[in-house]
N, C-alpha and C. Protein backbone atom coordinates (compact mmCIF):
# COMPACT_ATOMS: atom_id res chain seq x y z
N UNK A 1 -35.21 17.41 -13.23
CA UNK A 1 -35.83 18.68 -13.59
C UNK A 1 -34.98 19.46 -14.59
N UNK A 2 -33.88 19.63 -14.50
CA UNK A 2 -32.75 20.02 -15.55
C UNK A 2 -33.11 19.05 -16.39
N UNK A 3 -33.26 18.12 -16.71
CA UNK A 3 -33.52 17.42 -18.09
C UNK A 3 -34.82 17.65 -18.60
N UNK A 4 -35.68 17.91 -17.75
CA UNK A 4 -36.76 18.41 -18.37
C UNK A 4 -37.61 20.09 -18.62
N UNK A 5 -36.44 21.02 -18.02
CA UNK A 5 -36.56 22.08 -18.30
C UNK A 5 -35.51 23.19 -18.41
N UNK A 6 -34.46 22.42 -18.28
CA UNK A 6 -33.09 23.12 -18.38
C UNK A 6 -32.64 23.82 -16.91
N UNK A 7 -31.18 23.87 -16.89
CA UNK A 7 -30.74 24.66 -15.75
C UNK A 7 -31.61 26.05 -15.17
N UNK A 8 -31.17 26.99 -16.39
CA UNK A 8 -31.96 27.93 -15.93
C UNK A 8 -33.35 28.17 -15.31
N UNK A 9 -34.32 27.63 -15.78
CA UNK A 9 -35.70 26.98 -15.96
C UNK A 9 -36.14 26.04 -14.41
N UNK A 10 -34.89 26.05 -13.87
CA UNK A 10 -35.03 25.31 -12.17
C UNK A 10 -34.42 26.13 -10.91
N UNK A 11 -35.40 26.40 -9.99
CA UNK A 11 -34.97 27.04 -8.86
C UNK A 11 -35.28 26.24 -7.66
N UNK A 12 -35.09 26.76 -6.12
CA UNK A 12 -34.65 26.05 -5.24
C UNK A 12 -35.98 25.92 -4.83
N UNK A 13 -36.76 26.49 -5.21
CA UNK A 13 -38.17 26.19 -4.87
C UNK A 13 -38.71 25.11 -5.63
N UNK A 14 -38.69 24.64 -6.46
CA UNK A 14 -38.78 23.28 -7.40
C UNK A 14 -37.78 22.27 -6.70
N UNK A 15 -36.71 22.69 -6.26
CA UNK A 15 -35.95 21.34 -5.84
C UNK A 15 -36.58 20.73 -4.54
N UNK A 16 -36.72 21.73 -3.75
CA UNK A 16 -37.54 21.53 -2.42
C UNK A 16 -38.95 20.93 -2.33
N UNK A 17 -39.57 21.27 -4.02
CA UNK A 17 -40.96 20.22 -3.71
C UNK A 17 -40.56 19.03 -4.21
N UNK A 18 -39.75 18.96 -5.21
CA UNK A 18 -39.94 17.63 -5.87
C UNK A 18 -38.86 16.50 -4.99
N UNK A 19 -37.95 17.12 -3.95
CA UNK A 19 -37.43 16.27 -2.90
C UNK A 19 -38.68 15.95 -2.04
N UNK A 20 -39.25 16.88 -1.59
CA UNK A 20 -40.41 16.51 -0.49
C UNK A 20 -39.44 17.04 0.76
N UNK A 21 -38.53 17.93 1.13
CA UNK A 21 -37.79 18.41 1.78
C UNK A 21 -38.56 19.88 2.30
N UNK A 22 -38.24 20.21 3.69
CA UNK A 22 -38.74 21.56 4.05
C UNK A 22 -37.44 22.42 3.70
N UNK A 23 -37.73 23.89 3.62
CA UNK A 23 -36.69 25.09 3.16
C UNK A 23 -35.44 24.19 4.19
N UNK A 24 -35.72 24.60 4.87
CA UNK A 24 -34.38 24.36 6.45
C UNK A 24 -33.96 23.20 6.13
N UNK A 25 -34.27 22.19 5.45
CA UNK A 25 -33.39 21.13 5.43
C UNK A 25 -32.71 21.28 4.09
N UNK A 26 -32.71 21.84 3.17
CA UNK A 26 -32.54 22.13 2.16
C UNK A 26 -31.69 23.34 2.61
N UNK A 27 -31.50 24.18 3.57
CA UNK A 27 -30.63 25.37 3.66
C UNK A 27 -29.58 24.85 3.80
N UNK A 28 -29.53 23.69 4.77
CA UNK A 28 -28.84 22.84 6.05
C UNK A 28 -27.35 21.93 5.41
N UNK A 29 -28.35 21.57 3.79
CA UNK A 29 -27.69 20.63 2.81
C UNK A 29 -26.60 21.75 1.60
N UNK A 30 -27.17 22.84 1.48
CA UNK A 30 -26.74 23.17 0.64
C UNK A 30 -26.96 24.77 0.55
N UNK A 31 -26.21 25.34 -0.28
CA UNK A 31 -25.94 26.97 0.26
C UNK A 31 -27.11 27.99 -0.94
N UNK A 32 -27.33 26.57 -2.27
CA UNK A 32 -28.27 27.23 -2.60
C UNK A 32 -28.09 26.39 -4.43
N UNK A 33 -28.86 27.09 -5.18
CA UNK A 33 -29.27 25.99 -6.36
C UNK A 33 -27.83 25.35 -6.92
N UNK A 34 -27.19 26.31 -7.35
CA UNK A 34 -25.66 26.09 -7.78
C UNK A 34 -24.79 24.66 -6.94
N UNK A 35 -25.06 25.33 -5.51
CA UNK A 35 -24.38 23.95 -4.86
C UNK A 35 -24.99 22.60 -4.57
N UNK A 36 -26.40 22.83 -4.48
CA UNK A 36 -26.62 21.37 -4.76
C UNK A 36 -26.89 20.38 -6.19
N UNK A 37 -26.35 21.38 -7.07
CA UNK A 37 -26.37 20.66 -8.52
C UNK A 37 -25.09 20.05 -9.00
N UNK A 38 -24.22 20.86 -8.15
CA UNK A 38 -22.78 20.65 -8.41
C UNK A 38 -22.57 19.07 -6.99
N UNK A 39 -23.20 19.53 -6.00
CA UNK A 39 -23.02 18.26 -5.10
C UNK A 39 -23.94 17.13 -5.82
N UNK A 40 -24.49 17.13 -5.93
CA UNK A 40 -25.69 15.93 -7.35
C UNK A 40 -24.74 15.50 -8.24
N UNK A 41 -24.09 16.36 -9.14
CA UNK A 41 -23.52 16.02 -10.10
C UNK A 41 -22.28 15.01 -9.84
N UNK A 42 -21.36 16.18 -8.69
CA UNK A 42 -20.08 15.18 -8.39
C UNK A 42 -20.24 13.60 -7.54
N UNK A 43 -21.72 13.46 -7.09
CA UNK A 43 -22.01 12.19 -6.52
C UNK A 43 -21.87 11.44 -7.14
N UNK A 44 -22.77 11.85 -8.78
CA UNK A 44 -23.23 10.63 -9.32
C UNK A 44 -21.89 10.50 -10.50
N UNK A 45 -21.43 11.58 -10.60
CA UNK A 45 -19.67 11.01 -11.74
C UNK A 45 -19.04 10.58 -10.56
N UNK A 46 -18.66 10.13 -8.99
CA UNK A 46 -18.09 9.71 -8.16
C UNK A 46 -18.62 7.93 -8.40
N UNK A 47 -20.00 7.48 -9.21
CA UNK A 47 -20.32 6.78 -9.18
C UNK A 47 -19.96 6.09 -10.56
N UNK A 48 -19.92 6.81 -11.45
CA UNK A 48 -19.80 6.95 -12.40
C UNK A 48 -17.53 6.54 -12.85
N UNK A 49 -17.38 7.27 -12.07
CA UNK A 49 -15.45 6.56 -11.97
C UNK A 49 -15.41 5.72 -11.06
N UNK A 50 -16.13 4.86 -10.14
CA UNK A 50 -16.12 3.84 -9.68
C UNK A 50 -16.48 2.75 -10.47
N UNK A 51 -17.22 3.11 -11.41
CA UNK A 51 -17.83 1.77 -12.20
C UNK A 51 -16.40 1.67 -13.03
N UNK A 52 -15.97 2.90 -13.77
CA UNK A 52 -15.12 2.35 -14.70
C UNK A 52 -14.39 2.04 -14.28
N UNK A 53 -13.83 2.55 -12.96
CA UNK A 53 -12.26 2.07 -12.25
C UNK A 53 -12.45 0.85 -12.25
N UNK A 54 -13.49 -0.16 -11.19
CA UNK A 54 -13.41 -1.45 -11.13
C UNK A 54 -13.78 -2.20 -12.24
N UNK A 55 -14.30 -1.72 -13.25
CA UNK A 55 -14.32 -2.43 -14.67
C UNK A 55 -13.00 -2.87 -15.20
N UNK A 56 -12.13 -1.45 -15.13
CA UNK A 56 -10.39 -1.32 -15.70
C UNK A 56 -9.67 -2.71 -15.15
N UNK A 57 -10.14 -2.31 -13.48
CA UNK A 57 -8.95 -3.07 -12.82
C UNK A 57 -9.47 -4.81 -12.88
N UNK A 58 -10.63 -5.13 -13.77
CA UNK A 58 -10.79 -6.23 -13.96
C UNK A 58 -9.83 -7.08 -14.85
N UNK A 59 -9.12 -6.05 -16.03
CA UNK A 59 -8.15 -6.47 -17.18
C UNK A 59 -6.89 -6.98 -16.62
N UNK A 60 -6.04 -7.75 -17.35
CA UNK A 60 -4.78 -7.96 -16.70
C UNK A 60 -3.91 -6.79 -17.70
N UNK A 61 -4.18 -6.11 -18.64
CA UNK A 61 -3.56 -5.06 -18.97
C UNK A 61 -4.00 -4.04 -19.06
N UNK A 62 -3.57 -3.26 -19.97
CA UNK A 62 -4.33 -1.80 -20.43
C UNK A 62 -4.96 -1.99 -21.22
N UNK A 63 -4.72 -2.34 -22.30
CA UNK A 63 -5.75 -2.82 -23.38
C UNK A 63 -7.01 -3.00 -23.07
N UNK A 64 -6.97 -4.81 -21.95
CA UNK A 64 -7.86 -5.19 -21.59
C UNK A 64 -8.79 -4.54 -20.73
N UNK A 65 -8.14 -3.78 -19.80
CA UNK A 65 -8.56 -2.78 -18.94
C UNK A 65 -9.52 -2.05 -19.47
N UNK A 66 -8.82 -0.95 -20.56
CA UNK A 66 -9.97 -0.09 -21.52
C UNK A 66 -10.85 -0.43 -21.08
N UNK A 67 -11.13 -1.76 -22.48
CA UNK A 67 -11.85 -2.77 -23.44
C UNK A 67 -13.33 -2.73 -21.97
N UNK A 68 -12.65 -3.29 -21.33
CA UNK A 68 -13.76 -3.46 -19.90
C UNK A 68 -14.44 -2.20 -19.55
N UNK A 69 -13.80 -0.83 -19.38
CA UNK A 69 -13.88 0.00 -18.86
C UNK A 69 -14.92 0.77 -19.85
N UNK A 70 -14.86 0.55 -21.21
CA UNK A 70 -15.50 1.15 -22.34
C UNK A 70 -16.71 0.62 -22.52
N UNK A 71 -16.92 -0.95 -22.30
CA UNK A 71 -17.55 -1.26 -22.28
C UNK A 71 -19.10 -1.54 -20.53
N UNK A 72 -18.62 -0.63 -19.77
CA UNK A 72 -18.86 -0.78 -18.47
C UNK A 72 -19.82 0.92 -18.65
N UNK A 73 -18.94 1.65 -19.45
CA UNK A 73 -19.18 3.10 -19.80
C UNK A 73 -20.44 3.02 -20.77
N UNK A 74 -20.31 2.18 -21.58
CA UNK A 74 -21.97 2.02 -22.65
C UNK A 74 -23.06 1.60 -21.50
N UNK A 75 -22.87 0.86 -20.80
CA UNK A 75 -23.90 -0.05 -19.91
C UNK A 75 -24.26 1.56 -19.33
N UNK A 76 -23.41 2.00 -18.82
CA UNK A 76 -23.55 3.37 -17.93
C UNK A 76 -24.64 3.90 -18.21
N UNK A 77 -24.36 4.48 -19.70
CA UNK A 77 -25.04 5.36 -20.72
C UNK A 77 -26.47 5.14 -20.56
N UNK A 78 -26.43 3.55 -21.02
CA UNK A 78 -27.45 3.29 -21.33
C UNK A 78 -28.26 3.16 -20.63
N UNK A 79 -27.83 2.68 -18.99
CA UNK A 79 -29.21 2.56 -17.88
C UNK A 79 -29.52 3.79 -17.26
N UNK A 80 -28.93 5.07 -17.55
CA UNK A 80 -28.61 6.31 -16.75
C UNK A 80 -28.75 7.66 -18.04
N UNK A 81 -29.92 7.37 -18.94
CA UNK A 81 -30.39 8.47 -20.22
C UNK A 81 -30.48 9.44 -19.43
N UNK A 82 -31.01 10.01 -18.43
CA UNK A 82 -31.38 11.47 -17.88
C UNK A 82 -30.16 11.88 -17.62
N UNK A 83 -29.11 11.35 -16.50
CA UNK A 83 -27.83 11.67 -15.96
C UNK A 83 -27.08 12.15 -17.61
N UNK A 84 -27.36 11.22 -18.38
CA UNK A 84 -26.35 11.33 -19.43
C UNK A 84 -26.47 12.49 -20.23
N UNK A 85 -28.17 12.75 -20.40
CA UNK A 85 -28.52 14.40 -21.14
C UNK A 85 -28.24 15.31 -20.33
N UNK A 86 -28.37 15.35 -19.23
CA UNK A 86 -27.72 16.37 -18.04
C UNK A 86 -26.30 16.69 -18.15
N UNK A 87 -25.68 15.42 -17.73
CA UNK A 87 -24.02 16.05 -17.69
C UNK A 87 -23.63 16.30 -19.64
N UNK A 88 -24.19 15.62 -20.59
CA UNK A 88 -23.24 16.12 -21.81
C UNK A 88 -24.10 17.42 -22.81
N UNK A 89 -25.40 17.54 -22.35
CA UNK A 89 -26.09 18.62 -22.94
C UNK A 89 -26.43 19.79 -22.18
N UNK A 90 -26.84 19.65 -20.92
CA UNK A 90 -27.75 20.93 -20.37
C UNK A 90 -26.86 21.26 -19.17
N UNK A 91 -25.74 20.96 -18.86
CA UNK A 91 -24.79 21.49 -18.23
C UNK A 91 -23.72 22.18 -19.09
N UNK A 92 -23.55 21.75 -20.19
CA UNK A 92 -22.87 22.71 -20.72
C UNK A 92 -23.50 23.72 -21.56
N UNK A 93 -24.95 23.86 -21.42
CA UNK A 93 -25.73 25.27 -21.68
C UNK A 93 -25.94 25.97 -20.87
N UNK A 94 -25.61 25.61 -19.64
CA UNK A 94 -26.20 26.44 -18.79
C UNK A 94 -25.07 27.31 -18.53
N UNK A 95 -25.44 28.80 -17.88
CA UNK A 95 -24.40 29.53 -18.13
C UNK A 95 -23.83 29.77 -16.99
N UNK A 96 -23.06 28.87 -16.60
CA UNK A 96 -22.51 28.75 -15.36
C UNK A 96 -21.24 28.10 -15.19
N UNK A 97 -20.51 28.58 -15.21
CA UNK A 97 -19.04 27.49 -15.42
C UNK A 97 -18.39 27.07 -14.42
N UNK A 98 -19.15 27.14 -12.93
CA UNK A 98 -18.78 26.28 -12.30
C UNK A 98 -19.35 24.47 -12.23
N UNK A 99 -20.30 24.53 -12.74
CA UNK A 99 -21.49 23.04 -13.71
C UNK A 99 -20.15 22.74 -14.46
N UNK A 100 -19.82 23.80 -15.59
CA UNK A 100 -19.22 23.11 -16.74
C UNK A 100 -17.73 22.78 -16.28
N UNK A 101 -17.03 23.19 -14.98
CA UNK A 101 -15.76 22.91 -14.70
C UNK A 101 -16.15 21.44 -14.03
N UNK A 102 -16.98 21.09 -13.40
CA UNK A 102 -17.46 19.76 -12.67
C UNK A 102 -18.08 18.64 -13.69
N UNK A 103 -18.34 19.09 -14.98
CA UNK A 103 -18.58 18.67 -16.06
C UNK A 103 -17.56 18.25 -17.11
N UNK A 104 -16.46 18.99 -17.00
CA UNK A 104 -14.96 18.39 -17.85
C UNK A 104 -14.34 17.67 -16.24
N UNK A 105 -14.67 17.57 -15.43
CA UNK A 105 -13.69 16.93 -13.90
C UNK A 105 -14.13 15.59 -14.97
N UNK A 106 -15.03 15.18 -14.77
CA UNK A 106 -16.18 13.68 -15.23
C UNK A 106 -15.57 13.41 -16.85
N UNK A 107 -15.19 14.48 -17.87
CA UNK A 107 -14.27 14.04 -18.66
C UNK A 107 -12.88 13.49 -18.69
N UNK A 108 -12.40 14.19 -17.76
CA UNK A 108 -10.85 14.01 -17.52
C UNK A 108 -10.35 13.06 -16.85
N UNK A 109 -11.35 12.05 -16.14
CA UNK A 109 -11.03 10.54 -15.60
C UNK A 109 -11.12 10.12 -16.43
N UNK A 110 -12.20 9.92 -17.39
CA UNK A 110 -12.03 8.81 -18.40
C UNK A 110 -10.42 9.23 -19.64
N UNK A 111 -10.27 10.29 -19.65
CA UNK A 111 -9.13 10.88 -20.55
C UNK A 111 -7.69 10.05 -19.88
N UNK A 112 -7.91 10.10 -18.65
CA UNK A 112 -7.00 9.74 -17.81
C UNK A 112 -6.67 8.29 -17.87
N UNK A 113 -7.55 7.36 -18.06
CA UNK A 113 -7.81 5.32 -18.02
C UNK A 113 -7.27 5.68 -19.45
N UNK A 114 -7.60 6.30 -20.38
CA UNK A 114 -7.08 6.31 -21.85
C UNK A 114 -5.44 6.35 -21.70
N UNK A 115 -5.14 7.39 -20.93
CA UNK A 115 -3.80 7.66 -21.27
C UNK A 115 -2.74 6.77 -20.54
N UNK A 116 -3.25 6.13 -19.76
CA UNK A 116 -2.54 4.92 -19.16
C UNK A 116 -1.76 4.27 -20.26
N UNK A 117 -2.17 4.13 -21.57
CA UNK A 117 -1.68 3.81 -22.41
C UNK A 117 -0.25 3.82 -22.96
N UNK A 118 -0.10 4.74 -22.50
CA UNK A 118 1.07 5.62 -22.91
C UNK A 118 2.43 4.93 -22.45
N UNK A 119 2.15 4.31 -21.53
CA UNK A 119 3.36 3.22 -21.05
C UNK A 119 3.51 1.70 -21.41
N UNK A 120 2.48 1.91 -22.38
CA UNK A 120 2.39 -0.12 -23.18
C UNK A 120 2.52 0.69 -24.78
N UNK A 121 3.29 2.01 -24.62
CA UNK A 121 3.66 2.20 -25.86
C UNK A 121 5.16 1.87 -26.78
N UNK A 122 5.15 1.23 -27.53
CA UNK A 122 6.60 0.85 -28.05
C UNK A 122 7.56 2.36 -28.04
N UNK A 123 7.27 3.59 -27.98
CA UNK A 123 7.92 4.47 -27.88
C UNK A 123 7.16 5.94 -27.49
N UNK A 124 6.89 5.81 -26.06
CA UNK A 124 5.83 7.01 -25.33
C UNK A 124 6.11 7.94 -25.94
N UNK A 125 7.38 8.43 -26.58
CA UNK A 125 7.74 9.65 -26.93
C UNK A 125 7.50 10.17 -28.00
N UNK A 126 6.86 9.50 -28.88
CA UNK A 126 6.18 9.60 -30.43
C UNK A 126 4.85 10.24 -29.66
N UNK A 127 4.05 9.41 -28.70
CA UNK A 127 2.40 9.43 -28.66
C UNK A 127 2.39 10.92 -28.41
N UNK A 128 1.50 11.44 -29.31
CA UNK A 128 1.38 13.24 -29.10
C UNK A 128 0.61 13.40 -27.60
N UNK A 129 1.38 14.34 -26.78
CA UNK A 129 0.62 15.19 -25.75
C UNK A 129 -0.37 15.55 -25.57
N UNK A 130 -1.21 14.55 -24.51
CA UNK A 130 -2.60 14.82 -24.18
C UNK A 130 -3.39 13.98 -25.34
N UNK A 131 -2.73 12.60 -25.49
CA UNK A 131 -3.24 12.28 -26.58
C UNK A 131 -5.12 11.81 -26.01
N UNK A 132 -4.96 11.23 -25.00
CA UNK A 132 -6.04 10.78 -24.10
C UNK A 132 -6.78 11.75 -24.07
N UNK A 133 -6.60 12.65 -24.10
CA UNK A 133 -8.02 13.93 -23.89
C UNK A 133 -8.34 14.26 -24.73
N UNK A 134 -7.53 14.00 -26.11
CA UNK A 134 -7.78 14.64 -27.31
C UNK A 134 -9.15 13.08 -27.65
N UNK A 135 -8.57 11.90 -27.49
CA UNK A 135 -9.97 11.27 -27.52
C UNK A 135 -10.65 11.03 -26.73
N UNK A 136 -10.91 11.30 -25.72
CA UNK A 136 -11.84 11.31 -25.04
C UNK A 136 -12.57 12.89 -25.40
N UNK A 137 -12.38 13.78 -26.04
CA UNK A 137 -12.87 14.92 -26.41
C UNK A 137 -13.67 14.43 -27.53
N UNK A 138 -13.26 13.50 -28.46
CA UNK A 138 -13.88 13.07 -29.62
C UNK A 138 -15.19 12.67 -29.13
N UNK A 139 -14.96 11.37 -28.64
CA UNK A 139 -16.05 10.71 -27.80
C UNK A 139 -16.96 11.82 -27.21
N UNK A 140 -16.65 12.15 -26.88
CA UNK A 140 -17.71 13.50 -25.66
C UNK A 140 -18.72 13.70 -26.65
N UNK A 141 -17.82 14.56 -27.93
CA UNK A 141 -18.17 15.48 -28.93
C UNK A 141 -19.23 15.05 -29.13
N UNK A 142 -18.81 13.65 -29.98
CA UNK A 142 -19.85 12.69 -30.75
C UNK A 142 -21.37 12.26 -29.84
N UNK A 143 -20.92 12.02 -28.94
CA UNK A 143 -21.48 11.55 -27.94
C UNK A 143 -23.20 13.10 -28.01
N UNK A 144 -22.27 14.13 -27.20
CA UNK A 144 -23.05 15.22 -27.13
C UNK A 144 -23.91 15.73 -28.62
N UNK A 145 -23.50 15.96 -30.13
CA UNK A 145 -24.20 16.21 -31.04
C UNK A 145 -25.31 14.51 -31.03
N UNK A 146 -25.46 13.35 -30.85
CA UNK A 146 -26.01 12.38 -31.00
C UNK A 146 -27.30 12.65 -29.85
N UNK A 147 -26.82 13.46 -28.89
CA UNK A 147 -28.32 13.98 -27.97
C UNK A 147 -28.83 15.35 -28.33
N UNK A 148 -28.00 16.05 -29.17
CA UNK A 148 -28.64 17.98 -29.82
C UNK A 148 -29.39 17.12 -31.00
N UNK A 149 -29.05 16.12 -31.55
CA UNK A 149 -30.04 15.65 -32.64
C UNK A 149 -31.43 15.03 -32.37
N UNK A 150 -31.16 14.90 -30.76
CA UNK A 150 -32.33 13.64 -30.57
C UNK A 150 -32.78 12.82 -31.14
N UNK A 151 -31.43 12.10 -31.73
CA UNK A 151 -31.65 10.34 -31.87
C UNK A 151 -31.08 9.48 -30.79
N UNK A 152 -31.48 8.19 -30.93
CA UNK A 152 -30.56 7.49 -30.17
C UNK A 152 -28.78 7.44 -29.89
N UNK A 153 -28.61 7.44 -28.91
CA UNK A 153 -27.27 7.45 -28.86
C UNK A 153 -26.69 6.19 -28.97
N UNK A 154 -27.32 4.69 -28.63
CA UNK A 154 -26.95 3.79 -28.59
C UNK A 154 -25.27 3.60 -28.33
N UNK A 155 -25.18 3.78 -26.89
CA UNK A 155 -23.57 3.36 -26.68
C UNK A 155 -22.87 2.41 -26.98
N UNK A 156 -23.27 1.47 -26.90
CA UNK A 156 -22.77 -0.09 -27.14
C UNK A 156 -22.18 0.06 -28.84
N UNK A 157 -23.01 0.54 -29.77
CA UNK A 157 -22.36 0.34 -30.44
C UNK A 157 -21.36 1.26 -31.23
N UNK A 158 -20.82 2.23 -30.15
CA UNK A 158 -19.81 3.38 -30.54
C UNK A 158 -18.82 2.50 -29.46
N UNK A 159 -18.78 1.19 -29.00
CA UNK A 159 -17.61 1.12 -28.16
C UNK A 159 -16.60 0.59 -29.01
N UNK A 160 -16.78 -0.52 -29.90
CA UNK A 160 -15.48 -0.82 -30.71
C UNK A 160 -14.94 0.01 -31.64
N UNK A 161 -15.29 0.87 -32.09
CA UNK A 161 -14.35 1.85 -32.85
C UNK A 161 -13.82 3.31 -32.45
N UNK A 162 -14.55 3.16 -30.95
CA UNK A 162 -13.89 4.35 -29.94
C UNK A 162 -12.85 3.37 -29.49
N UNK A 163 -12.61 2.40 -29.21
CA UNK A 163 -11.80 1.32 -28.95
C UNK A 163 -10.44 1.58 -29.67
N UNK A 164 -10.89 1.34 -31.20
CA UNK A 164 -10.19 1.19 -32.26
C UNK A 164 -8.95 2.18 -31.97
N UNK A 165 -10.21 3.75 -32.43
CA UNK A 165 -8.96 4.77 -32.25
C UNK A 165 -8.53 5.10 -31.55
N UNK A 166 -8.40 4.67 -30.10
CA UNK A 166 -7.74 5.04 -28.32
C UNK A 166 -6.47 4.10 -28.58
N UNK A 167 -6.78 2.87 -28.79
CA UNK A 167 -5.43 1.94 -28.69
C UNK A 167 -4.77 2.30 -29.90
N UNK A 168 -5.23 2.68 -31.01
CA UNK A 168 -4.12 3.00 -32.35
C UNK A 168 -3.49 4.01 -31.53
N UNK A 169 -4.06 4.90 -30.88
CA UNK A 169 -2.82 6.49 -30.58
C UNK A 169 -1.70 5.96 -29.76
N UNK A 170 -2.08 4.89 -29.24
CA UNK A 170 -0.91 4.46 -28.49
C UNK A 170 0.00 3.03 -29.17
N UNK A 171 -0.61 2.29 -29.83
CA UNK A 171 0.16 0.87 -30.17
C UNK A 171 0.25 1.01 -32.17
N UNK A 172 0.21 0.04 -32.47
CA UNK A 172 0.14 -0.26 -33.67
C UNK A 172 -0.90 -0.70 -34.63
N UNK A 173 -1.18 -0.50 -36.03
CA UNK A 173 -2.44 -0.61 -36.01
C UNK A 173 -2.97 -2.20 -36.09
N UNK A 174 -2.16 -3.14 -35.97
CA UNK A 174 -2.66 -4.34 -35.84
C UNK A 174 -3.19 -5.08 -34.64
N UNK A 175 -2.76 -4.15 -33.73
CA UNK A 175 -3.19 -4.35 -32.05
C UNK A 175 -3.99 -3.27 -32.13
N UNK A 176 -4.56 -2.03 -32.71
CA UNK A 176 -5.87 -1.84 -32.50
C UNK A 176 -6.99 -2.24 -33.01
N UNK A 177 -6.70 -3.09 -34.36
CA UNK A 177 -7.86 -3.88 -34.93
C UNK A 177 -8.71 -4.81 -34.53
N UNK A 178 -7.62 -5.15 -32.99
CA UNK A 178 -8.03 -6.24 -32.48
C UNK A 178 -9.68 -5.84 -31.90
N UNK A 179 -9.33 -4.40 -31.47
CA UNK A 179 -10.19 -4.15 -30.75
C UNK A 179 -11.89 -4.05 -31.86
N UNK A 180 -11.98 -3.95 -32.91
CA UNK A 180 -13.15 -4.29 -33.78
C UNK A 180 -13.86 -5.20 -33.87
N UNK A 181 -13.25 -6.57 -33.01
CA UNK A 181 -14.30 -7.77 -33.09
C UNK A 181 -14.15 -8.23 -31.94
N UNK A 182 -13.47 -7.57 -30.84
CA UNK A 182 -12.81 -8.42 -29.62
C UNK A 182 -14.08 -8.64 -29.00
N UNK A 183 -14.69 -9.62 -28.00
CA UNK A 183 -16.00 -9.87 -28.16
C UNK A 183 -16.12 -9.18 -26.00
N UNK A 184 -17.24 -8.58 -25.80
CA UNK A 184 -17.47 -7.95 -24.49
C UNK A 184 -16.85 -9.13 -23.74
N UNK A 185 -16.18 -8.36 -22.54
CA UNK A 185 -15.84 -8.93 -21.15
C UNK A 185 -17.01 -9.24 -20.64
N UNK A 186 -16.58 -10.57 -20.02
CA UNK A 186 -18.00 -10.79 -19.16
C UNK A 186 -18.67 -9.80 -18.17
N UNK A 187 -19.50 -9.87 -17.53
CA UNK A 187 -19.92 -9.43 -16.23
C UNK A 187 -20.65 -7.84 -16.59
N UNK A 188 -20.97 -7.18 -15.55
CA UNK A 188 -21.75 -5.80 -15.35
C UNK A 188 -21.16 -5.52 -14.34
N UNK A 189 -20.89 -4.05 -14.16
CA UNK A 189 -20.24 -3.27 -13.48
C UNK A 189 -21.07 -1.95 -12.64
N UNK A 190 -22.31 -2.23 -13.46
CA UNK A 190 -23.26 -0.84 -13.46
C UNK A 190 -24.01 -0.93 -12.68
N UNK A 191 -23.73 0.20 -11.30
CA UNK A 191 -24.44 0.19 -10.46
C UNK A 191 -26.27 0.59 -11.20
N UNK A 192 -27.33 0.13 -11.20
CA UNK A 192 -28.59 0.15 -11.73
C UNK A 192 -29.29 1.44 -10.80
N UNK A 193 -29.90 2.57 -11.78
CA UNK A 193 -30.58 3.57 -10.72
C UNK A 193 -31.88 3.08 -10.07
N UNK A 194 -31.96 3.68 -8.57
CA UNK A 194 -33.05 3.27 -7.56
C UNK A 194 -33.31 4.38 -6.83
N UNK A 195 -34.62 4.13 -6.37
CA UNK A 195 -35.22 5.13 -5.34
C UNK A 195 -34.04 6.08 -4.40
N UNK A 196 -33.10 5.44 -4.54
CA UNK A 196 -32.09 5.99 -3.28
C UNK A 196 -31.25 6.75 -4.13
N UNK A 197 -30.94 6.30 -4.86
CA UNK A 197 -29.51 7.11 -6.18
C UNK A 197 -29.90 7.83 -6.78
């Protein structure tokens, strides 16, 4: 309903029909619109850093880790369009900054698998501070104007050169080039949405 009419534009009386829930069970769950958007939200980014975590921990390094993890994150995108206009567009319009503090939480894990980096660096002490959030802020950015335009966002193919520039901040640029043709890790990671999720 937030994706199709914005935060503001939804009250607890809309949540309650379109669950099929009576008031009282809906009181029972939640204290009122704010908290069950914020409990919605942190479920499904709880689902959302599970995919990438066990994507990561598929790599035998960091690199590889990313590489998996980035690529686990397009699949995300792509089977989960509503979740994705929700958390990177209409939560951060809505004027509520407890949405938008639960909305950078869901940035700052992935900032976080980035900055792991920082210790397969030939000299951590060069890599500028907060280099990981500074791209994962890029990404967001890009990410978010590619849905205010309403074109496709097509994730998959923003993963090798979000690739590119995550491992250059940390290595050299001949070990991030790698990442431009390195060909997808096998497998799927992405839990698929269903009646229940």
């Amino acid at each position: 309903m937030i994706a199709e009419r914005g935060y503001e534009d939804v009250n607890e009386h809309d949540i309650i029909r379109r669950a099929g829930v009576s008031t009282d069970e809906f009181r029972r769950r939640f204290a009122d619109k704010q908290d069950c958007t914020i409990a919605t939200v942190k479920a499904t980014m709880d689902v959302f850093r599970w995919t990438l975590e066990v994507a990561y921990s598929s790599g035998c390094d960091w690199q590889s880790g990313l590489r998996a993890s980035a690529w686990a994150a397009a699949d995300y995108l792509d089977a989960h369009p509503t979740i994705v206009q929700v958390v990177a567009v209409d939560l951060l319009a809505a004027r509520n900054e407890m949405l938008r503090v639960v909305r950078e939480d869901a940035l700052m894990f992935s900032a976080f698998l980035i900055e792991r980096g920082r210790a397969t660096a030939p000299d951590p002490e060069v890599v500028p501070a907060g280099a990981g959030l500074m791209a994962m802020g890029s990404i967001a950015q890009l990410l978010t104007h590619r849905l205010h335009k309403g074109g496709p966002v097509e994730p998959h193919e923003m993963v090798r050169p979000m690739l590119y520039m995550a491992v250059r901040t940390y290595r050299d640029e001949e070990t991030a080039k790698v990442e431009l043709h390195a060909p997808r890790p096998p497998g799927s990671f992405v839990v698929r949405p269903t009646a229940e999720n």
